[in-house]
Protein backbone atom coordinates (compact mmCIF):
# COMPACT_ATOMS: atom_id res chain seq x y z
CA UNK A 1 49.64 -16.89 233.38
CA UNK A 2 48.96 -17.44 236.91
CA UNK A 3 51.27 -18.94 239.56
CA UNK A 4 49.05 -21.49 241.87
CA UNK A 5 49.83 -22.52 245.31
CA UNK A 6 48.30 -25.77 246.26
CA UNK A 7 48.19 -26.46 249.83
CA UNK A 8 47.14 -29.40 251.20
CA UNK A 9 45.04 -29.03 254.24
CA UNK A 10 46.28 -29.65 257.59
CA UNK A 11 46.06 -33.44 259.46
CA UNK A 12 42.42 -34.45 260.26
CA UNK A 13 41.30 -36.49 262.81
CA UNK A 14 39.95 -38.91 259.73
CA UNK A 15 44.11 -38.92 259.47
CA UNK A 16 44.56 -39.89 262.43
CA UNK A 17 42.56 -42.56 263.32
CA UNK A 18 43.17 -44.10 259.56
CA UNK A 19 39.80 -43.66 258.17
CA UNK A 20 38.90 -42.67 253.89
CA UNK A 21 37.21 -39.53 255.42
CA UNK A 22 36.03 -38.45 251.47
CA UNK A 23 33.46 -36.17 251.47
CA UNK A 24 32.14 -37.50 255.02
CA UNK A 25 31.01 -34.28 256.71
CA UNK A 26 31.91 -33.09 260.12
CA UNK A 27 35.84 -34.18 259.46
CA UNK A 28 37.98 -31.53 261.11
CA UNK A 29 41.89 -30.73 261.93
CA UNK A 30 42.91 -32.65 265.14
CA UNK A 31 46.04 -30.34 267.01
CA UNK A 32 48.41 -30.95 265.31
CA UNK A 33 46.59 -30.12 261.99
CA UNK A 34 45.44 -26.89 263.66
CA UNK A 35 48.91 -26.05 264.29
CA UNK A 36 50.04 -26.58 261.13
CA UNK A 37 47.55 -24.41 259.64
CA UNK A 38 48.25 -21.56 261.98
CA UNK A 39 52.10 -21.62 260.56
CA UNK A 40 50.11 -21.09 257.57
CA UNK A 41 50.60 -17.28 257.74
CA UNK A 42 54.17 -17.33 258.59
CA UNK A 43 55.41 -19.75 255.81
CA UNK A 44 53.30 -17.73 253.15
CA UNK A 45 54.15 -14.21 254.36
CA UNK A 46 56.74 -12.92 251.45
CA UNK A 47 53.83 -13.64 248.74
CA UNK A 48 50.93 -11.61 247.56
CA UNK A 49 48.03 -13.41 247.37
CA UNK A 50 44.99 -12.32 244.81
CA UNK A 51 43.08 -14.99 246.02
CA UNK A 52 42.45 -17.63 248.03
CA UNK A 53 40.19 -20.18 246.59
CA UNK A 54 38.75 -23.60 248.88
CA UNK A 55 36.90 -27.26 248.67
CA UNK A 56 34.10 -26.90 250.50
CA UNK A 57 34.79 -29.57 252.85
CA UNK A 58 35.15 -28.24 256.52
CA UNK A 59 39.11 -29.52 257.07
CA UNK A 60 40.14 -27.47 254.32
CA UNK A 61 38.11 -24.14 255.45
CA UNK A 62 40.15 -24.59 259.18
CA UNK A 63 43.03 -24.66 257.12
CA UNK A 64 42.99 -21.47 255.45
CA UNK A 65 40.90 -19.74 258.29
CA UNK A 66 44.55 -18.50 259.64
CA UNK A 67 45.68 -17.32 256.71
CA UNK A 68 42.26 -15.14 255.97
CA UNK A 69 42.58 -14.17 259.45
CA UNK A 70 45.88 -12.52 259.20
CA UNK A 71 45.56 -11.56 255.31
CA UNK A 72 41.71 -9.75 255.39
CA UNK A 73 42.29 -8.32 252.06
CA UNK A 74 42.95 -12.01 250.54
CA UNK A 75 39.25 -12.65 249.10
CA UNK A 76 37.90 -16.51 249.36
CA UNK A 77 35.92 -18.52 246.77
CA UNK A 78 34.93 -22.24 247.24
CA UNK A 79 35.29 -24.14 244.49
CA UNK A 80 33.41 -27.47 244.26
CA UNK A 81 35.25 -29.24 241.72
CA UNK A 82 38.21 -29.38 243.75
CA UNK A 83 36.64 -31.65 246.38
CA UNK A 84 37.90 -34.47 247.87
CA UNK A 85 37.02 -37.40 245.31
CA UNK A 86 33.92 -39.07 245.85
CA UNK A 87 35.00 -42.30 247.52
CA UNK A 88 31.22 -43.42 247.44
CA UNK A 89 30.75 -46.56 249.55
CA UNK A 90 34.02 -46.52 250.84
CA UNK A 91 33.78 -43.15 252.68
CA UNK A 92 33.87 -43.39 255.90
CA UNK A 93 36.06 -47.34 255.75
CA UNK A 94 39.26 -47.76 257.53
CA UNK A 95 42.44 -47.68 255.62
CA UNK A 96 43.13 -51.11 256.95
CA UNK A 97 40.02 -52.66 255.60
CA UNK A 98 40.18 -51.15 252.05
CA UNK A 99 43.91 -52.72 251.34
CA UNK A 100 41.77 -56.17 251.57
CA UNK A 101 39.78 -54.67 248.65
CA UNK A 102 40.61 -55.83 245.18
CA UNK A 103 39.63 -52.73 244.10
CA UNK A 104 42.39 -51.04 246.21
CA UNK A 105 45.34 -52.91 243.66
CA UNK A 106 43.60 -51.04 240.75
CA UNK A 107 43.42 -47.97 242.28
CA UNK A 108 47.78 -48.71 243.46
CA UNK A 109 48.49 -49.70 239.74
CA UNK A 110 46.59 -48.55 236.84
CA UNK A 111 44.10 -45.81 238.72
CA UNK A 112 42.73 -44.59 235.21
CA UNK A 113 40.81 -47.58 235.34
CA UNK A 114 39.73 -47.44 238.67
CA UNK A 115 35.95 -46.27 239.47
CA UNK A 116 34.69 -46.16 242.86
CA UNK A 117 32.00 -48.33 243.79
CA UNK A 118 28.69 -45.82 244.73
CA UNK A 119 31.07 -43.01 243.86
CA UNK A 120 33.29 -41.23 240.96
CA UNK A 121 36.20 -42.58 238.76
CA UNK A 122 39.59 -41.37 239.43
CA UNK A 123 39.59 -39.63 235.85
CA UNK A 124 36.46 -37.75 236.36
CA UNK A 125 38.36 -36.51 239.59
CA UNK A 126 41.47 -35.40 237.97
CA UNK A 127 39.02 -34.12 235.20
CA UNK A 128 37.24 -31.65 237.19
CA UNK A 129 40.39 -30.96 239.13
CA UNK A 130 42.57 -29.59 235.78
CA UNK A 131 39.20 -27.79 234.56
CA UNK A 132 39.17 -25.80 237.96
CA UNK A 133 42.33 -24.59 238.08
CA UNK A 134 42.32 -24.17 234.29
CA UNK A 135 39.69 -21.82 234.49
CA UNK A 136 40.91 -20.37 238.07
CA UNK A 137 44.50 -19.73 236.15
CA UNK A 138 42.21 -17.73 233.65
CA UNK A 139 40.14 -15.75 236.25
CA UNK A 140 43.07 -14.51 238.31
CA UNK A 141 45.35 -13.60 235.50
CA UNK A 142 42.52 -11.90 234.07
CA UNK A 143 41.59 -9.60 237.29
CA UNK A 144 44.76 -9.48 238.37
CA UNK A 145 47.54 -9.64 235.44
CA UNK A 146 50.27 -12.60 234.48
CA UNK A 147 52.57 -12.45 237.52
CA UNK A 148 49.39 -13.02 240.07
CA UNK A 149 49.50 -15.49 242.72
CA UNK A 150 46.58 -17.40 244.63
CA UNK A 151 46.56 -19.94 246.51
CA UNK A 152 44.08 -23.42 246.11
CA UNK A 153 43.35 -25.47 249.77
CA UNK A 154 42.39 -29.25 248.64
CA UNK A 155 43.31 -33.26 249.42
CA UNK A 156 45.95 -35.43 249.21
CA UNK A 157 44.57 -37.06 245.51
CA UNK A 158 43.15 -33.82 243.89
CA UNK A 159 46.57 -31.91 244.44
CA UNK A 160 48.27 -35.15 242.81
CA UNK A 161 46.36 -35.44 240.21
CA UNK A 162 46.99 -31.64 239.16
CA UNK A 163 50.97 -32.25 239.87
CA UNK A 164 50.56 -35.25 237.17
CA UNK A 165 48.42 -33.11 234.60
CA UNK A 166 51.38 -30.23 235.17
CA UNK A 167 54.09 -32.63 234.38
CA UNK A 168 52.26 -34.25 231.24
CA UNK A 169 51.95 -37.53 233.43
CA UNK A 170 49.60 -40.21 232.60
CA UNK A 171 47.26 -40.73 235.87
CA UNK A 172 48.74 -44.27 236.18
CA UNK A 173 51.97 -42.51 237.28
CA UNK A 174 50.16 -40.34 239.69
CA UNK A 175 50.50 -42.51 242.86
CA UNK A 176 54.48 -41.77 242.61
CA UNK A 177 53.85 -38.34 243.93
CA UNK A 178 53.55 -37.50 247.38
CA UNK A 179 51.91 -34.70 249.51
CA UNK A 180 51.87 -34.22 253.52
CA UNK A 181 49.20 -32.70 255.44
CA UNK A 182 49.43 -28.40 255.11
CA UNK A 183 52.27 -29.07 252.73
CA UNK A 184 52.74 -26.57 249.63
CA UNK A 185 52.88 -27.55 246.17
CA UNK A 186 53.74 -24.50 243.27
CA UNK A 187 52.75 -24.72 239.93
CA UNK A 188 53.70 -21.65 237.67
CA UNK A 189 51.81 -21.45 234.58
CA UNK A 190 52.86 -20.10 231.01
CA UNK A 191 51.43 -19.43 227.61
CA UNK A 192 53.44 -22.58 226.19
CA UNK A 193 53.88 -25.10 229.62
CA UNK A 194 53.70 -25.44 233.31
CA UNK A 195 56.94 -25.54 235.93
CA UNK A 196 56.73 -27.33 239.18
CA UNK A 197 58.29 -24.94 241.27
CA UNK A 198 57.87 -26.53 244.55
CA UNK A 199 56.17 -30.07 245.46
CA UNK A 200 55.14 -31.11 248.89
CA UNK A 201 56.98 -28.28 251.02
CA UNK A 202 56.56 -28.44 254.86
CA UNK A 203 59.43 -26.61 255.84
CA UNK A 204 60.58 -29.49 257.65
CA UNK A 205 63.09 -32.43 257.04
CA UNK A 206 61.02 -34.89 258.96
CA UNK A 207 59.25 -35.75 255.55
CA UNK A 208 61.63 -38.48 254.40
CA UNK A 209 61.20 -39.96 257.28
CA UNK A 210 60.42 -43.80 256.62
CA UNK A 211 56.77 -44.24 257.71
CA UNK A 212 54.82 -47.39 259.39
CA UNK A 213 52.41 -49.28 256.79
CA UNK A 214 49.62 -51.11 256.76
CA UNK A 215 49.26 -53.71 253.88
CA UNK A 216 50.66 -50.97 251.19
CA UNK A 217 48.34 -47.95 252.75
CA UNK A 218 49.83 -44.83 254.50
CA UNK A 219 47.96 -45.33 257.68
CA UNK A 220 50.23 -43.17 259.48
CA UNK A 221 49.84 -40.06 257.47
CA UNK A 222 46.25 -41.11 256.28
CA UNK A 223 46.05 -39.79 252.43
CA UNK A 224 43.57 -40.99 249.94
CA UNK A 225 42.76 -44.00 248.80
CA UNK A 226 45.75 -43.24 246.64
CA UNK A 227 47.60 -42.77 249.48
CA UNK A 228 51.38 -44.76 248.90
């Protein structure tokens, strides 16, 4: 079957500033996100792409605009069911405030359970997240034969959530993985399994880094709500 790149789309200025951007509209790459997604091109330059395949959200569209830009031939679909999840009334909240939420301790330790208030459960997310790329996996190897690649732009807790499905992980487990901003996650899929080929690549050794806090939330790098 089909090999899937997952690339996580570049820092946003909802990063930045420490906000739960969700599905909030007019969120965009701040600098350093837009130079991260013009290295885009570079880092992906020894594959062959049959596909390139985007949430429609507006950071993730800057993200891959480089790529399409130097790859013309690479054709683009937007998917909808790998959105960001539907943080409901807590799109839009700073990081800061949510960790006050007892809510937020649910969606830390047992996020199968956890439904957002105004918005979607975390299991409908990862649902419609494995279904996509289920029936992407099928698409491409169909047009394009076993050995195709593509690539998949999305968000912090979508790519997760597919990493954990990959691995046979229950969702509870989820939060263990991490992703950075325009890093590159490889899934290769078979008749009988899937192999994690790469998880969260940047290129760079700065990712071990420790990070700043704030009450148990990734302010710093500003992921999901399942941000660790």
């Amino acid at each position: 079957m089909a090999t899937l790149i997952l690339v996580r789309h570049g820092r946003s200025t909802a990063n930045t500033s420490g906000v739960l951007a969700g599905r909030t509209p007019g969120v965009s790459l701040d600098e350093r996100g837009a130079a991260q997604a013009a290295a885009l091109p570079d880092r992906l330059a020894g594959m062959e792409l049959a596909a390139a395949v985007t949430s429609p959200l507006q950071r993730c569209q800057e993200t891959l605009a480089p790529l399409l830009a130097a790859r013309p031939d690479v054709p683009l679909h937007t998917e909808d069911r790998i959105s960001e999840c539907d943080y409901g009334d807590w799109s839009g909240r700073k990081l800061a405030e949510l960790a006050d939420e007892p809510l937020m301790t649910v969606v830390q330790q047992h996020p199968s359970s956890a439904a957002f208030p105004g918005g979607e459960s975390m299991r409908g997310m990862q649902a419609r997240a494995v279904d996509a790329v289920r029936d992407w996996n099928a698409r491409i190897e169909a047009e394009h034969g076993e050995d195709a690649v593509y690539a998949m732009c999305s968000h912090g807790d979508i790519i997760k959530s597919i990493v954990a499905d990959a691995l046979g992980m229950h969702l509870d487990l989820f939060q263990r993985i991490h992703v950075d901003p325009c890093s590159l996650t490889v899934i290769r899929y078979t008749r009988l399994r899937p192999f994690l080929v790469r998880l969260g690549d940047t290129g760079e050794l700065t990712s071990p880094a420790p990070r700043e806090s704030a009450s148990g939330t990734d302010a710093a790098v500003g992921g999901g709500a399942g941000a660790p």
